[in-house]
Protein backbone atom coordinates (compact mmCIF):
# COMPACT_ATOMS: atom_id res chain seq x y z
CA UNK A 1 123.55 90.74 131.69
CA UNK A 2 125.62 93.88 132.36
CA UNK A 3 128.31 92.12 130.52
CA UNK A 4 125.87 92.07 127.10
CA UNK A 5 124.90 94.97 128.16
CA UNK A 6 128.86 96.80 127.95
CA UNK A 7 129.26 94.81 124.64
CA UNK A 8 126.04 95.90 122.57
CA UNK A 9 126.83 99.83 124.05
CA UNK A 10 130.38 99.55 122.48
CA UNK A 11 129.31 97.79 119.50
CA UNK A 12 126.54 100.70 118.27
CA UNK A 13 129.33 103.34 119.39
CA UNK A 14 131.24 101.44 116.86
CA UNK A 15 128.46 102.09 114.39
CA UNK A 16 127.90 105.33 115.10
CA UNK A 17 131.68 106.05 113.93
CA UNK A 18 131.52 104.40 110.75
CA UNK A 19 128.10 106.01 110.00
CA UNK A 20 129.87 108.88 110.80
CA UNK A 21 132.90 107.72 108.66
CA UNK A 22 130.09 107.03 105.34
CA UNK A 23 128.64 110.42 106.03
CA UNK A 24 131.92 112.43 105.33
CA UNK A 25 132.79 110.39 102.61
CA UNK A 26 129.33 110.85 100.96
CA UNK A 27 129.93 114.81 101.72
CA UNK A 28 133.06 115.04 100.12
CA UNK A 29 132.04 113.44 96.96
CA UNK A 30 129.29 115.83 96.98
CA UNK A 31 126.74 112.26 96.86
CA UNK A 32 123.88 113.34 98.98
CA UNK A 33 120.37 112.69 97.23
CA UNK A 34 118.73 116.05 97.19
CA UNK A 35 121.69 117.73 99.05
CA UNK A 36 124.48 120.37 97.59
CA UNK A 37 127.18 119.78 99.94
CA UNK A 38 129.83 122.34 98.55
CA UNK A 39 133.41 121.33 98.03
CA UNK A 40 135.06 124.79 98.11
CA UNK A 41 134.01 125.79 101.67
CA UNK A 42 137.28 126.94 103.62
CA UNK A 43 138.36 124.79 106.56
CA UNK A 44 136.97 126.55 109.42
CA UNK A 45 133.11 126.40 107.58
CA UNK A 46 133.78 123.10 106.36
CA UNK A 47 134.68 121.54 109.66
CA UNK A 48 131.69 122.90 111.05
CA UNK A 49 129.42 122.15 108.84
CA UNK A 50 130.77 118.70 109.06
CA UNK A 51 131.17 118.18 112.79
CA UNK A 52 127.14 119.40 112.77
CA UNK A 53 125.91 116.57 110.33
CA UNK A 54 128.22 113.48 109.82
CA UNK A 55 126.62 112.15 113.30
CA UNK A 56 123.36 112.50 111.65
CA UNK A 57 123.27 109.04 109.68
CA UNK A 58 120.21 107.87 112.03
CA UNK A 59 118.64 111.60 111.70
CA UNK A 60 114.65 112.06 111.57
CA UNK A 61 115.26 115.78 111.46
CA UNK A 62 113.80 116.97 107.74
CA UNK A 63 116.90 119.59 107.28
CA UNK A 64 119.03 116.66 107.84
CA UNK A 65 121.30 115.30 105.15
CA UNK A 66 119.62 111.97 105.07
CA UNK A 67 116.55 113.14 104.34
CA UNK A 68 115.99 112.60 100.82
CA UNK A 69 117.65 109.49 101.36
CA UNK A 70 115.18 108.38 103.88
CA UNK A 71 112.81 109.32 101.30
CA UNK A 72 114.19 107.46 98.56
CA UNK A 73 114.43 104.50 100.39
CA UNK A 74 110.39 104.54 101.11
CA UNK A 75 109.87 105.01 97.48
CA UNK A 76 111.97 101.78 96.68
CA UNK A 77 110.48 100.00 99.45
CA UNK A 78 106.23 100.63 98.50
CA UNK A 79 107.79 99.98 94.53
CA UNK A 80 109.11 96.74 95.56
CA UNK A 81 106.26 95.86 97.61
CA UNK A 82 103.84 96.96 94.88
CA UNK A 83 105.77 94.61 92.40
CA UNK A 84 105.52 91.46 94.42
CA UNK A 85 101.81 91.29 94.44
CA UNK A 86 102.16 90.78 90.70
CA UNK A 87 101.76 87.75 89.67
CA UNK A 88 104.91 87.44 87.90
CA UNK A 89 107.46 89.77 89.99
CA UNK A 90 109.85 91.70 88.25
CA UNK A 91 112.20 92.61 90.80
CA UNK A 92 115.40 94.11 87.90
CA UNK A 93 116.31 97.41 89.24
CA UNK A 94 114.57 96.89 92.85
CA UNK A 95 116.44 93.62 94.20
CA UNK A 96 119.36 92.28 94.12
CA UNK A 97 121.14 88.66 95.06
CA UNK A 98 120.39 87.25 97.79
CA UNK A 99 117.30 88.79 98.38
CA UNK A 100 115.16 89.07 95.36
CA UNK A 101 116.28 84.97 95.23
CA UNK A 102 114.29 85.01 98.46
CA UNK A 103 111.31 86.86 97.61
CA UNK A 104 110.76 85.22 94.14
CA UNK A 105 111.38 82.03 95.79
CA UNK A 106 108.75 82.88 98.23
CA UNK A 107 106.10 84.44 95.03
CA UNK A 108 106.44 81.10 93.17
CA UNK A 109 105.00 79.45 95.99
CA UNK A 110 102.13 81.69 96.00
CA UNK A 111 99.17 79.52 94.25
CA UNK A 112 98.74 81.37 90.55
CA UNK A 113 95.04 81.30 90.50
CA UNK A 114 94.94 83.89 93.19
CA UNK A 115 94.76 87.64 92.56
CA UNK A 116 97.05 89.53 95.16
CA UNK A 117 96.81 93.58 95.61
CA UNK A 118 99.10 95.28 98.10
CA UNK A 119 98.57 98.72 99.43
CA UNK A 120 100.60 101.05 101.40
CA UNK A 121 98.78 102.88 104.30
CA UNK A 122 101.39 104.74 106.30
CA UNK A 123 104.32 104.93 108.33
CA UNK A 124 103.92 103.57 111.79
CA UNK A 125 107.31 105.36 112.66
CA UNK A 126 109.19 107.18 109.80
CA UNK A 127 111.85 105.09 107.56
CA UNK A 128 115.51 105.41 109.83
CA UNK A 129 119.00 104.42 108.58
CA UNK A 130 120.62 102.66 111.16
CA UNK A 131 123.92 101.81 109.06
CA UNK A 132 125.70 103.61 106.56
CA UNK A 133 128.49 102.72 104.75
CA UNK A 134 130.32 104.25 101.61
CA UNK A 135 133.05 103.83 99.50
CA UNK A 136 134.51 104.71 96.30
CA UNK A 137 133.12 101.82 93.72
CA UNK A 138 134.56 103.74 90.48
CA UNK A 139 138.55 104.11 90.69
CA UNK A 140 138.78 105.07 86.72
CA UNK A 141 140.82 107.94 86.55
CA UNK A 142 138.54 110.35 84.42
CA UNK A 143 135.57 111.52 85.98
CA UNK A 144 131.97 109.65 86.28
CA UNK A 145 129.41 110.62 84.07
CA UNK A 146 127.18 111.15 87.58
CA UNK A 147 130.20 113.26 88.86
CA UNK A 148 130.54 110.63 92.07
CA UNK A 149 132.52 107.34 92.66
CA UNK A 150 130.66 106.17 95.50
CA UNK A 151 128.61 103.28 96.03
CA UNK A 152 126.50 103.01 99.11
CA UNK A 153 124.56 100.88 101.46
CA UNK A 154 122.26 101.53 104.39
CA UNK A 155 120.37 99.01 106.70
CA UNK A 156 117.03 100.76 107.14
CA UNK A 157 114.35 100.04 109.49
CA UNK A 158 110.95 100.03 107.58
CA UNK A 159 107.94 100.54 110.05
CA UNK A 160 104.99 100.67 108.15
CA UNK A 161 101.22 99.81 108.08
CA UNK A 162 100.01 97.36 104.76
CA UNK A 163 97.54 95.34 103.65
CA UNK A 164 97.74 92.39 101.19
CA UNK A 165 94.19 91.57 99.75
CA UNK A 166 93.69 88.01 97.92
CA UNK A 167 91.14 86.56 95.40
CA UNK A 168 90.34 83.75 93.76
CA UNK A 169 90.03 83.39 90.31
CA UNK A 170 85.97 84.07 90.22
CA UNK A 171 87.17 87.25 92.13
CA UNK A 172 85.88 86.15 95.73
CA UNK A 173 87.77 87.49 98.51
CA UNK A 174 90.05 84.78 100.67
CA UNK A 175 91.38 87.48 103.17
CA UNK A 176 89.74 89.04 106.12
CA UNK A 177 87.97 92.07 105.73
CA UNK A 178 88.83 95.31 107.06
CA UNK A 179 85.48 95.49 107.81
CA UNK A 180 82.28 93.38 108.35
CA UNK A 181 80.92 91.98 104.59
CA UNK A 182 77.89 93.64 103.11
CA UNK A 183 74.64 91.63 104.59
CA UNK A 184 73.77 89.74 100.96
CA UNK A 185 69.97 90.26 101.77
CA UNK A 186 70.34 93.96 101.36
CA UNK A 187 70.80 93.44 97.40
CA UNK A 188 74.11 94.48 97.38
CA UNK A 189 76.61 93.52 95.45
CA UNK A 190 80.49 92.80 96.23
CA UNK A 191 82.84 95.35 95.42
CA UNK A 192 85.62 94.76 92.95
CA UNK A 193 88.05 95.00 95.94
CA UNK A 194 87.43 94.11 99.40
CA UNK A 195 89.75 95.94 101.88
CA UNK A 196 91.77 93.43 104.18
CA UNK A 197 92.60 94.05 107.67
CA UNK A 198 95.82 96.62 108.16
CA UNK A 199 98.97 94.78 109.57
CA UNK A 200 102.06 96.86 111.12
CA UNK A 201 105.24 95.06 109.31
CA UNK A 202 108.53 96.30 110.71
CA UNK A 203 111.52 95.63 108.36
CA UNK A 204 115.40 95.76 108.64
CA UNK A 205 116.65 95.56 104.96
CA UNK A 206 120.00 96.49 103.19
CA UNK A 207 119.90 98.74 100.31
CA UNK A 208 122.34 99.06 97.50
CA UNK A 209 123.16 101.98 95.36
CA UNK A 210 125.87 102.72 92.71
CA UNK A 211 126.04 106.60 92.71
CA UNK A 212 128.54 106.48 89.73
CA UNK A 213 126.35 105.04 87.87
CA UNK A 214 123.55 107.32 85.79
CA UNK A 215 120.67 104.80 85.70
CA UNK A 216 121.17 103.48 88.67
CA UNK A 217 118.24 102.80 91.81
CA UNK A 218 118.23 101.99 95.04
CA UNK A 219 118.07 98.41 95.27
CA UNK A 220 117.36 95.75 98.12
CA UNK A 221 120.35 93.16 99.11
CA UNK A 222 119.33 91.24 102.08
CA UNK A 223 116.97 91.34 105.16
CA UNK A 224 117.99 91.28 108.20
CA UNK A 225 116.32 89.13 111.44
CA UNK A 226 116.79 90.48 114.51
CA UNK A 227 118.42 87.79 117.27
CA UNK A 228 115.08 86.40 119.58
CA UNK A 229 115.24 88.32 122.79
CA UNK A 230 117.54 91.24 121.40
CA UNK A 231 116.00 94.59 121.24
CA UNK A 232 117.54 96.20 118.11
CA UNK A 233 119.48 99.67 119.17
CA UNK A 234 118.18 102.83 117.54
């Protein structure tokens, strides 16, 4: 309706404020991944400068200042991925509560005989932050070993082609092939992987980081499910 319509336009104008809010903040404390924002610049520079990127939270552009972030987030995303398809996930220092409850949950009901291999073909549409939101998470008086107080979180939209390939314990595959099997009458034998059939996955998760904090990743907190019959704004 026009009604739902009015609401959901007002709503992501809401979100583009906040973003824009989260992308000052992150400027001022100089947070940027891969960007040198500097803190000295006179007004008149600084506003500009300013005024031409904090709107740029959702930004494919690769001068943009969430680039590396973008970037980052991809990284964590394929390492996560990578880690599930072992047979005991390690998820410490790539999830966090609730999620990684949710995806070991979800592993431990994966039968153990099987052999799982995940692979990472490409980006349907390239990694986009939809929210951003920052805020100081260190309040000590002296200074932060990182030189920033923030702590950070993004929902990012993950659009990406994969491929999970399975096998049994004798190593036979159990998924379908990417492509036709080798006729067994030609004397061949099977390969020690079988290439499964690409899938396009398209993921909404929240990602966590502590930028005061020396050691510290970019870490998965929850997935989000878009409502049935709502088209999410981007």
């Amino acid at each position: 309706s026009l009604q739902a319509l009015y609401r959901q336009f007002l709503a992501n104008r809401v979100n583009d404020g906040k973003n824009a809010f989260a992308m000052r903040h992150l400027a001022l404390g100089d947070s940027f991944p891969g960007i040198t924002v500097d803190p000295a610049l006179g007004w008149f520079r600084g506003t500009y400068l300013y005024a031409r990127h904090v709107w740029g939270a959702q930004s494919l552009r690769p001068a943009a200042w969430v680039a590396p972030l973008r970037q980052e987030a991809l990284t964590a995303y394929i390492a996560l991925n990578t880690a599930l398809a072992h047979p005991a996930p390690r998820l410490a220092g790539l999830a966090m509560p609730p999620y990684a409850d949710e995806l070991l949950a979800l592993a431990h009901k994966r039968d153990p005989r099987h052999r799982y291999e995940w692979t990472f073909h490409r980006e349907v549409t390239p990694a986009r932050i939809l929210s951003l939101r920052a805020a100081d998470g260190d309040l000590a008086t002296e200074g932060t070993a990182t030189g920033s107080r923030v702590s950070v979180q993004a929902l990012v939209r993950f659009d990406t082609e994969q491929s999970v390939e399975i096998y049994d314990a004798q190593g036979r595959a159990l998924h379908t092939p990417a492509s036709p099997a080798v006729d067994p009458a030609r004397g061949k034998t099977q390969p020690a992987r079988v290439p499964a059939q690409r899938t396009r996955i398209t993921e909404y998760l929240v990602i966590d980081k502590a930028m005061y904090l020396p050691d510290a990743s970019w870490r998965f907190r929850a997935r989000l499910v878009p409502e049935p019959g709502r088209t999410v704004a981007v």
